[in-house]
N, C-alpha and C. Protein backbone atom coordinates (compact mmCIF):
# COMPACT_ATOMS: atom_id res chain seq x y z
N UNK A 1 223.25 120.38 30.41
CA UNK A 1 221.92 120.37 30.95
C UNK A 1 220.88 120.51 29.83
N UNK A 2 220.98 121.61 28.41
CA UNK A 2 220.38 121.50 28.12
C UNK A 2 220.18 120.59 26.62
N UNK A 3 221.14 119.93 26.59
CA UNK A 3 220.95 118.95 25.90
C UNK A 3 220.35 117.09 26.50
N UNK A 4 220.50 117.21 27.79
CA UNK A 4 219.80 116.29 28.82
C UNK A 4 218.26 116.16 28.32
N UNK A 5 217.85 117.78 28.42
CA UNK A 5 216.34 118.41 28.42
C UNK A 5 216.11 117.76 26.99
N UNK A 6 216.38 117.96 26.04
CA UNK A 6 216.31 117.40 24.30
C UNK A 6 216.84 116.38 24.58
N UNK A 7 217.18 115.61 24.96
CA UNK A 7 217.28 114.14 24.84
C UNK A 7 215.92 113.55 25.66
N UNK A 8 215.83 114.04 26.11
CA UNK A 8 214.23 113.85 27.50
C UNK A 8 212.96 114.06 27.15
N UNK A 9 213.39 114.82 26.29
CA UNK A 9 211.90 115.45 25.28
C UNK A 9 211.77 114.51 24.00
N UNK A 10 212.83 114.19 23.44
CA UNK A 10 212.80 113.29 22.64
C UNK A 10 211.98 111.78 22.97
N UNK A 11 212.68 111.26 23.78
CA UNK A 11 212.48 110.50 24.13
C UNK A 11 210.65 110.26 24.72
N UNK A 12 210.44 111.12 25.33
CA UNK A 12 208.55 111.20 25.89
C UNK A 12 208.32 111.52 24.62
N UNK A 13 207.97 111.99 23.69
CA UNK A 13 207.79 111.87 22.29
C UNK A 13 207.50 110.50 22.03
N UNK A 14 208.72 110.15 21.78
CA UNK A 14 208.91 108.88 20.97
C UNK A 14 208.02 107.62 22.15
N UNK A 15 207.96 108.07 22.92
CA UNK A 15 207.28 107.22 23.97
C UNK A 15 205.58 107.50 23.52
N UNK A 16 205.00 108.59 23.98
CA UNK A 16 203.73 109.01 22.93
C UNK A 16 203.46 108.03 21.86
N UNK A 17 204.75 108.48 20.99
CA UNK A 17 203.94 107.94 19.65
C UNK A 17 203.88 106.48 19.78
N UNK A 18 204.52 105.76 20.21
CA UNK A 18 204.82 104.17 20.40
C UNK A 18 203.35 103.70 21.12
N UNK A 19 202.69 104.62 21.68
CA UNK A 19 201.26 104.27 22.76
C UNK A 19 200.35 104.35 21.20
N UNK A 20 200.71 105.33 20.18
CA UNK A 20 199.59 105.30 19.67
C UNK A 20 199.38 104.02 18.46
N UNK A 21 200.51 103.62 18.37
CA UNK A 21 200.58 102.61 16.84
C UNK A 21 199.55 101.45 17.29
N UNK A 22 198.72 101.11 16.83
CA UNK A 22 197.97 99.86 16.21
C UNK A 22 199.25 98.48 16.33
N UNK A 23 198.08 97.40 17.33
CA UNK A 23 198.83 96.07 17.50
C UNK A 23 198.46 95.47 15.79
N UNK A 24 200.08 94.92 15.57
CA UNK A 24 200.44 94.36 14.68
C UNK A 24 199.91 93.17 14.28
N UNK A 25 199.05 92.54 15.59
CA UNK A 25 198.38 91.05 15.39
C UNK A 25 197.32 91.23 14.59
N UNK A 26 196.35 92.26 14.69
CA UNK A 26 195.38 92.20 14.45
C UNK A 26 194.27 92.06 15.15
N UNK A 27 192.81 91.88 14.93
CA UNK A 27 191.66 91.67 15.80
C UNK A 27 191.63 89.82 15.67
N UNK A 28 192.19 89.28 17.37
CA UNK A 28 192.06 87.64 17.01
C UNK A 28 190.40 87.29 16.92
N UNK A 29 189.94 87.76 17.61
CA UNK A 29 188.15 87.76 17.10
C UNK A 29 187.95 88.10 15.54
N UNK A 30 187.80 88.89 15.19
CA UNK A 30 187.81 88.96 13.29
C UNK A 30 188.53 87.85 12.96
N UNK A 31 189.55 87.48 13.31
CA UNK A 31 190.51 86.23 12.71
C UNK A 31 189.65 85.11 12.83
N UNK A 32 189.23 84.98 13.86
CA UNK A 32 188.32 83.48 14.47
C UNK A 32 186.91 83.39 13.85
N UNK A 33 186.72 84.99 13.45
CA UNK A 33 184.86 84.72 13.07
C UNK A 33 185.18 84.33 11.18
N UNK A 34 186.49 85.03 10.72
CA UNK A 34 186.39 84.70 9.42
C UNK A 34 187.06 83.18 9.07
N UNK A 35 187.92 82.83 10.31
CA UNK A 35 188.02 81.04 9.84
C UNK A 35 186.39 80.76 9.93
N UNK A 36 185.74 80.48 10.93
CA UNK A 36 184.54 80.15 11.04
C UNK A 36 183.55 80.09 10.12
N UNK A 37 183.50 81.65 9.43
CA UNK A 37 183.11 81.71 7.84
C UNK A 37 183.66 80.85 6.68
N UNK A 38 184.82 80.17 6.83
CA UNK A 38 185.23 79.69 5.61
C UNK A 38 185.09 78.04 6.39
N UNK A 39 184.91 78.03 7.27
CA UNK A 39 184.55 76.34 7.97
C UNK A 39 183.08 76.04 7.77
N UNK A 40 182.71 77.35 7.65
CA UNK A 40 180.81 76.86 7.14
C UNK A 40 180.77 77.09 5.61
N UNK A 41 181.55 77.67 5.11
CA UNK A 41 181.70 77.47 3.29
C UNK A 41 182.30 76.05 3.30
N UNK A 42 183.60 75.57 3.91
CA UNK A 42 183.57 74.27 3.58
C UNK A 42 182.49 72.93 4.06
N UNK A 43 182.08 73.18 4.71
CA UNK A 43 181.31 72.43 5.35
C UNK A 43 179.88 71.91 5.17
N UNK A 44 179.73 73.29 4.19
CA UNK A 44 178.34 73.27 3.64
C UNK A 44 177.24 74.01 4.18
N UNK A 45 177.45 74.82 5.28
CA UNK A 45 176.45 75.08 6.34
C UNK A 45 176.12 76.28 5.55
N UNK A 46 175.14 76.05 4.60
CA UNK A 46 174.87 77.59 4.07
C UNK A 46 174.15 78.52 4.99
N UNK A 47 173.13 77.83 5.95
CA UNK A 47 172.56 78.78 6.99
C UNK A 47 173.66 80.05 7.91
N UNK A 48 174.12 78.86 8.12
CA UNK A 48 175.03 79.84 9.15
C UNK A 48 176.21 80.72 8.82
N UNK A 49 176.05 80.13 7.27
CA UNK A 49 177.40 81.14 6.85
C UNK A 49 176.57 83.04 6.16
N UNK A 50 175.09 82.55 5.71
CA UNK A 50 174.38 83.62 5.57
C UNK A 50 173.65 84.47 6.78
N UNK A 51 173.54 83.67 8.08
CA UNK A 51 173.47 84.37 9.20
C UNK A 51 174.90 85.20 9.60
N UNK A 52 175.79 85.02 9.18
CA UNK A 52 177.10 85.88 9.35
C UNK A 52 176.64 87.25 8.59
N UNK A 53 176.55 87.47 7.28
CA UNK A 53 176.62 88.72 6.67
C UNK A 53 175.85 89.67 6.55
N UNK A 54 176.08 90.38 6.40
CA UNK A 54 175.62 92.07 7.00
C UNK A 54 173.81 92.39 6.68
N UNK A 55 173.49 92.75 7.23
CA UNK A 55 172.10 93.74 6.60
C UNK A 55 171.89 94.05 5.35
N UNK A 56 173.08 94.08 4.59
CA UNK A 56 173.03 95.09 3.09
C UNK A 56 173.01 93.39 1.99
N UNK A 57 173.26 92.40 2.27
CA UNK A 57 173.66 91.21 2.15
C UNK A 57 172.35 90.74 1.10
N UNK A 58 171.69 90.62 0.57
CA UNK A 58 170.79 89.90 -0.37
C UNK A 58 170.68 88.08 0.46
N UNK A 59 169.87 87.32 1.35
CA UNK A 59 170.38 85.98 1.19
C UNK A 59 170.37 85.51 -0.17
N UNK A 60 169.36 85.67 -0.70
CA UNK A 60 168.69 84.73 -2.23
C UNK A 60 170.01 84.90 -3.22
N UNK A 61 171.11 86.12 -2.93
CA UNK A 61 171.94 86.12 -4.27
C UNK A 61 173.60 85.51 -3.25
N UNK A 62 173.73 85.80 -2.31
CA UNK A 62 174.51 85.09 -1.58
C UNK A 62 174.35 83.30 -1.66
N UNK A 63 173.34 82.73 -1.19
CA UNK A 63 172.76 81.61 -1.76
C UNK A 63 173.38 80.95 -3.17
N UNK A 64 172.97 81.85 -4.04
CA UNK A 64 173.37 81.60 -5.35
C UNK A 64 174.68 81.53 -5.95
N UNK A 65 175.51 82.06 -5.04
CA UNK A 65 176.80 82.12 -5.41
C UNK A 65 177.85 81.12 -4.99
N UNK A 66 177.22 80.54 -3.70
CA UNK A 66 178.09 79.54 -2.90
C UNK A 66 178.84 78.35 -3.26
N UNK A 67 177.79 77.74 -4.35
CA UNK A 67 177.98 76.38 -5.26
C UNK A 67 179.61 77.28 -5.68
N UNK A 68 179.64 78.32 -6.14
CA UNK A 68 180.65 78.50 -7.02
C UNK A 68 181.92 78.83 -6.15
N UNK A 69 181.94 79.81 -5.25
CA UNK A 69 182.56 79.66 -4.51
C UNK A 69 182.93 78.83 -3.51
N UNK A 70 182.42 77.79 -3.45
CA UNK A 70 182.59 76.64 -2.71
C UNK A 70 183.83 75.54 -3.55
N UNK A 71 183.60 75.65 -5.04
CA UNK A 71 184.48 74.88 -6.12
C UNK A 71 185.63 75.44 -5.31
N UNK A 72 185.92 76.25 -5.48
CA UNK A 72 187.59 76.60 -5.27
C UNK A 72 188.47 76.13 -4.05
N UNK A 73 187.46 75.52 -2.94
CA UNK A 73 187.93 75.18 -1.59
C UNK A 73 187.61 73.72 -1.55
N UNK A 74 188.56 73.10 -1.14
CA UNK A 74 188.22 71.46 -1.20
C UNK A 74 187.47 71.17 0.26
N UNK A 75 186.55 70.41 -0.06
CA UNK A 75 185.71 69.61 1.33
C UNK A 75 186.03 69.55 2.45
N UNK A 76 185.35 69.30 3.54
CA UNK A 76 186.44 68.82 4.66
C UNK A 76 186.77 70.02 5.61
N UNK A 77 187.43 69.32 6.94
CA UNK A 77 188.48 70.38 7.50
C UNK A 77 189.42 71.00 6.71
N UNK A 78 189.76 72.32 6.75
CA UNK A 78 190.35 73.04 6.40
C UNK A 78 191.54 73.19 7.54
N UNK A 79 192.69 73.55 6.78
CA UNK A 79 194.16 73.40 7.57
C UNK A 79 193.75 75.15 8.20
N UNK A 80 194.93 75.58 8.99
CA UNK A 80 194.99 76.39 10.10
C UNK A 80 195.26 77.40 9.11
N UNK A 81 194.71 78.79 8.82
CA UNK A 81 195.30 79.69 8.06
C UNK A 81 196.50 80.49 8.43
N UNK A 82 196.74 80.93 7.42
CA UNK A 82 197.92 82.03 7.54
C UNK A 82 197.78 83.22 7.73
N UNK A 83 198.21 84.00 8.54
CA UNK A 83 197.08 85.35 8.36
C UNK A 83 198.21 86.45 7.03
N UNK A 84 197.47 87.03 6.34
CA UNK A 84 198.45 88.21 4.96
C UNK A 84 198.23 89.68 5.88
N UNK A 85 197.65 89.67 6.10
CA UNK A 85 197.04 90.86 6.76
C UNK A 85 196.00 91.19 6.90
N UNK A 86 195.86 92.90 7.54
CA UNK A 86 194.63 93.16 7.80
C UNK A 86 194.37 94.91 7.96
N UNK A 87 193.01 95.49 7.58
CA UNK A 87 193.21 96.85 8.03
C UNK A 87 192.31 96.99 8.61
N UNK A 88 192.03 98.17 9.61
CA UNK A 88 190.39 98.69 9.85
C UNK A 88 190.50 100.37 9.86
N UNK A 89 189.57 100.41 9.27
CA UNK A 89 189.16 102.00 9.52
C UNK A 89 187.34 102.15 9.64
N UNK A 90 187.25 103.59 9.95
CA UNK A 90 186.19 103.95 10.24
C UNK A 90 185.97 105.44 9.53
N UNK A 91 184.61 105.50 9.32
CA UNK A 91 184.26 106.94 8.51
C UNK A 91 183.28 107.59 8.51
N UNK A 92 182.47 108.00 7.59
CA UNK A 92 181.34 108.21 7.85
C UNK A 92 180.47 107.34 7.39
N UNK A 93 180.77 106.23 6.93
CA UNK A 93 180.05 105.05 6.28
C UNK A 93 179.92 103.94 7.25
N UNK A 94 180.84 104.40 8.57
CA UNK A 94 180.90 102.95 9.06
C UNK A 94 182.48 102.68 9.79
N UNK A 95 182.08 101.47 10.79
CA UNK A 95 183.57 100.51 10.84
C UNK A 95 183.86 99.84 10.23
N UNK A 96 185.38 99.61 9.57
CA UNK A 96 185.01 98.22 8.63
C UNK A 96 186.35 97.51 9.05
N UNK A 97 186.72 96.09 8.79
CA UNK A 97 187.73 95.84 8.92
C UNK A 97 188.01 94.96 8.01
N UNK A 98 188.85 94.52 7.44
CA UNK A 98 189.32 93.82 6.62
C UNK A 98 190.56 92.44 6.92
N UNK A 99 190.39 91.37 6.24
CA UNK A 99 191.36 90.60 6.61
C UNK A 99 191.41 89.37 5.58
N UNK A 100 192.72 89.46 5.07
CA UNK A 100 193.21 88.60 4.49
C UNK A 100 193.92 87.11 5.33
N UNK A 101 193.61 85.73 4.42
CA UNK A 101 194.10 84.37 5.11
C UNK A 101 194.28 84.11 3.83
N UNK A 102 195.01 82.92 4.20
CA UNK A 102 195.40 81.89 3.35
C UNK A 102 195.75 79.99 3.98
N UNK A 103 195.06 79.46 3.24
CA UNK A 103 194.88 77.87 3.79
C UNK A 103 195.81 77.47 2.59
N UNK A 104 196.61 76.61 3.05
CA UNK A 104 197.75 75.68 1.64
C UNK A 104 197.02 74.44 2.22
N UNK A 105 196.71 73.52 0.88
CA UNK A 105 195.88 72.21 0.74
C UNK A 105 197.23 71.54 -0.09
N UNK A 106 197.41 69.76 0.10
CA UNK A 106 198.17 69.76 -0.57
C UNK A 106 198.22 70.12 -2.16
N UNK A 107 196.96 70.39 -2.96
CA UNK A 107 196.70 70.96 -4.29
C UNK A 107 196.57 71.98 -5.20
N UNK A 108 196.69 73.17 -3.52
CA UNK A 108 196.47 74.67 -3.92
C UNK A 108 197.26 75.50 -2.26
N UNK A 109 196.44 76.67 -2.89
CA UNK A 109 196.52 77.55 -1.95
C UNK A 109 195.21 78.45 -2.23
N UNK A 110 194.61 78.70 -1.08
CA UNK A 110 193.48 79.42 -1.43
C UNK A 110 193.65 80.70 0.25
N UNK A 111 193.26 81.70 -0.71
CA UNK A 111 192.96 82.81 -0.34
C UNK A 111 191.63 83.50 0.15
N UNK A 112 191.43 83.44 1.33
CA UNK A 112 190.15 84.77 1.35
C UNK A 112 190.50 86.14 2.27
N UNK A 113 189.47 86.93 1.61
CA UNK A 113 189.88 88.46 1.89
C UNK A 113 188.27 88.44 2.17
N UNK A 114 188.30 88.75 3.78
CA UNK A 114 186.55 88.81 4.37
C UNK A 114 186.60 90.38 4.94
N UNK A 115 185.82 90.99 4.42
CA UNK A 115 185.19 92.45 4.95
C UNK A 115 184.40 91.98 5.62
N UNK A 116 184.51 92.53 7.00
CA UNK A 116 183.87 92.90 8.31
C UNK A 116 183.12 94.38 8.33
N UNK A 117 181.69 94.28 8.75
CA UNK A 117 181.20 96.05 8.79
C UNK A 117 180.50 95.94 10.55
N UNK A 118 180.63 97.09 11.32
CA UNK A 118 180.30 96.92 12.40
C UNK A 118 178.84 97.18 12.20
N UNK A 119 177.91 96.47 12.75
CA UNK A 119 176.37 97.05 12.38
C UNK A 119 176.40 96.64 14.09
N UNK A 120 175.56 98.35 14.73
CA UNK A 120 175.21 97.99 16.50
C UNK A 120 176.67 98.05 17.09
N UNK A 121 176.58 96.76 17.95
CA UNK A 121 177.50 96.26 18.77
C UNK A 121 177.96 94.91 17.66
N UNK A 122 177.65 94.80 16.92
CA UNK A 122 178.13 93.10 16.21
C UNK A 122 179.01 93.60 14.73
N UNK A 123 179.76 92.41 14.52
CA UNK A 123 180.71 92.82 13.35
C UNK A 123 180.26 91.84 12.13
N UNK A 124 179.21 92.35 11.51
CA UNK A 124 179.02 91.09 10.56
C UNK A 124 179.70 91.27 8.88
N UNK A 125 179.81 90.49 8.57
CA UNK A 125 180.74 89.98 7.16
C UNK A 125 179.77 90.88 5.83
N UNK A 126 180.76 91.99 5.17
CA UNK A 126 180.03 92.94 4.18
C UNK A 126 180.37 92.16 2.53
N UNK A 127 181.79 91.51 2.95
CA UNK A 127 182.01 90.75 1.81
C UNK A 127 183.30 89.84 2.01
N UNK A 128 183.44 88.55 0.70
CA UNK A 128 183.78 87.48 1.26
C UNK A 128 184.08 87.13 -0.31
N UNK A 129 185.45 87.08 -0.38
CA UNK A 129 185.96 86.95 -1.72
C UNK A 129 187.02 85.51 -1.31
N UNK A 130 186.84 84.77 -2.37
CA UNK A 130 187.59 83.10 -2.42
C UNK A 130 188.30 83.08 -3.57
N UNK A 131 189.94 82.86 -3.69
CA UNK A 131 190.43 82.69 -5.24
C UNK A 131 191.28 81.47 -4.53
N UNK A 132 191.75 80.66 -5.51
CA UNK A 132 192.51 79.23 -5.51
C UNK A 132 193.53 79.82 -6.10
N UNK A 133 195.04 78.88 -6.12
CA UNK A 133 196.15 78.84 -6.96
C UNK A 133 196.39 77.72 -6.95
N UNK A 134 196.54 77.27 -7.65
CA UNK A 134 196.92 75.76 -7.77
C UNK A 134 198.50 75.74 -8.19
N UNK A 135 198.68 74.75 -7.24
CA UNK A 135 200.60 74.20 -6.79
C UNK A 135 200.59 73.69 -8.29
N UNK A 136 201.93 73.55 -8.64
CA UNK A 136 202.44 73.61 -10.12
C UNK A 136 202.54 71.98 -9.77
N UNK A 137 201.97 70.80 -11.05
CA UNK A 137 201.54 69.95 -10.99
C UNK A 137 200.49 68.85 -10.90
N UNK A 138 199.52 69.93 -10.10
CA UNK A 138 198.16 70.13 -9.65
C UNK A 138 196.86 69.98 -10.22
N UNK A 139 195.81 69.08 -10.63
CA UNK A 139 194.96 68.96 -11.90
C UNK A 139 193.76 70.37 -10.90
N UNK A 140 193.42 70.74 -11.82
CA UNK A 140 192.72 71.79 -11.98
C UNK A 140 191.13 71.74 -11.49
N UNK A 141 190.86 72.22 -10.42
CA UNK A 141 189.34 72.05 -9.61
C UNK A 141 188.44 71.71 -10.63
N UNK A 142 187.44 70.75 -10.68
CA UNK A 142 186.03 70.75 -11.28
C UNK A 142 185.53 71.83 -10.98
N UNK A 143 184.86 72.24 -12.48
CA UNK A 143 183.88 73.53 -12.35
C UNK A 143 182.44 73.36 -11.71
N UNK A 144 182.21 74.49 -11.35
CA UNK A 144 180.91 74.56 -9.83
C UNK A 144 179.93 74.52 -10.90
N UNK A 145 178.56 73.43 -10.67
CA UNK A 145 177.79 72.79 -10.69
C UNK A 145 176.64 74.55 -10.84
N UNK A 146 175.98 74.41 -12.32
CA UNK A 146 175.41 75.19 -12.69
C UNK A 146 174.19 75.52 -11.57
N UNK A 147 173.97 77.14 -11.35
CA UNK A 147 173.43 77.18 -10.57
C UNK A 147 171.37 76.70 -11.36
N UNK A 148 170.97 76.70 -10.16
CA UNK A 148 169.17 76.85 -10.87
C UNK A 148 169.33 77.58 -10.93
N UNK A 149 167.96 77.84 -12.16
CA UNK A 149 167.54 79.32 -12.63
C UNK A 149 166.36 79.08 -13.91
């Protein structure tokens, strides 16, 4: 009997903790708003990709950076990403969430890692980092077109 009781207790335990773990998918909304972000970097839509990011966001230096970060991603539709992962936490600074993709082109593989910050009720983009790898064989992206200044 009273090993029934410890097997029973165990078990609602282990039941507990299983309610508390974090889904493994991720937020498919964060997933969908940061393809979206990298469909208006390819696409060109600088408006709408600077209406994405946060309050703390500069447009005029965001602006400025795009030409360059834009080099690393080829034109066009972009293939379906991969998701690497993702985290979120919260603090006294904030919600934030984080999420890594990856698009394979036949010439590369390119990576972005988009920070999400909750501002209100809305989750807008705190930062938005782009690196390429280029597939072994591969001629090497033209460099991004000097900015004005």
């Amino acid at each position: 009997m009273r090993q029934r009781r410890l097997v029973l207790g165990l078990l609602a335990v282990c039941g507990l903790a299983a309610c508390s773990i974090p889904s493994m998918e991720g937020d498919p909304q964060r997933a969908a708003d940061a393809q979206a972000l990298y469909a208006d970097l390819t696409a060109g839509r600088d408006d709408a990709l600077i209406a994405r990011m946060s309050s703390g966001s500069d447009p005029a230096t965001v602006r400025a950076q795009l030409p360059m970060i834009r080099s690393f991603a080829p034109a066009g539709p972009a293939p379906e990403p991969k998701p690497l992962g993702w985290s979120s936490n919260t603090g006294t600074s904030g919600q934030r969430y984080l999420l890594a993709q990856e698009y394979e082109y036949p010439d590369r593989f390119v990576r972005t890692d988009t920070g999400f910050l909750k501002e209100g009720a809305e989750w807008k983009v705190e930062s938005f980092n782009v690196n390429a790898r280029m597939k072994p064989g591969a001629a090497a992206p033209a460099p991004a077109p000097a900015a004005p200044g």
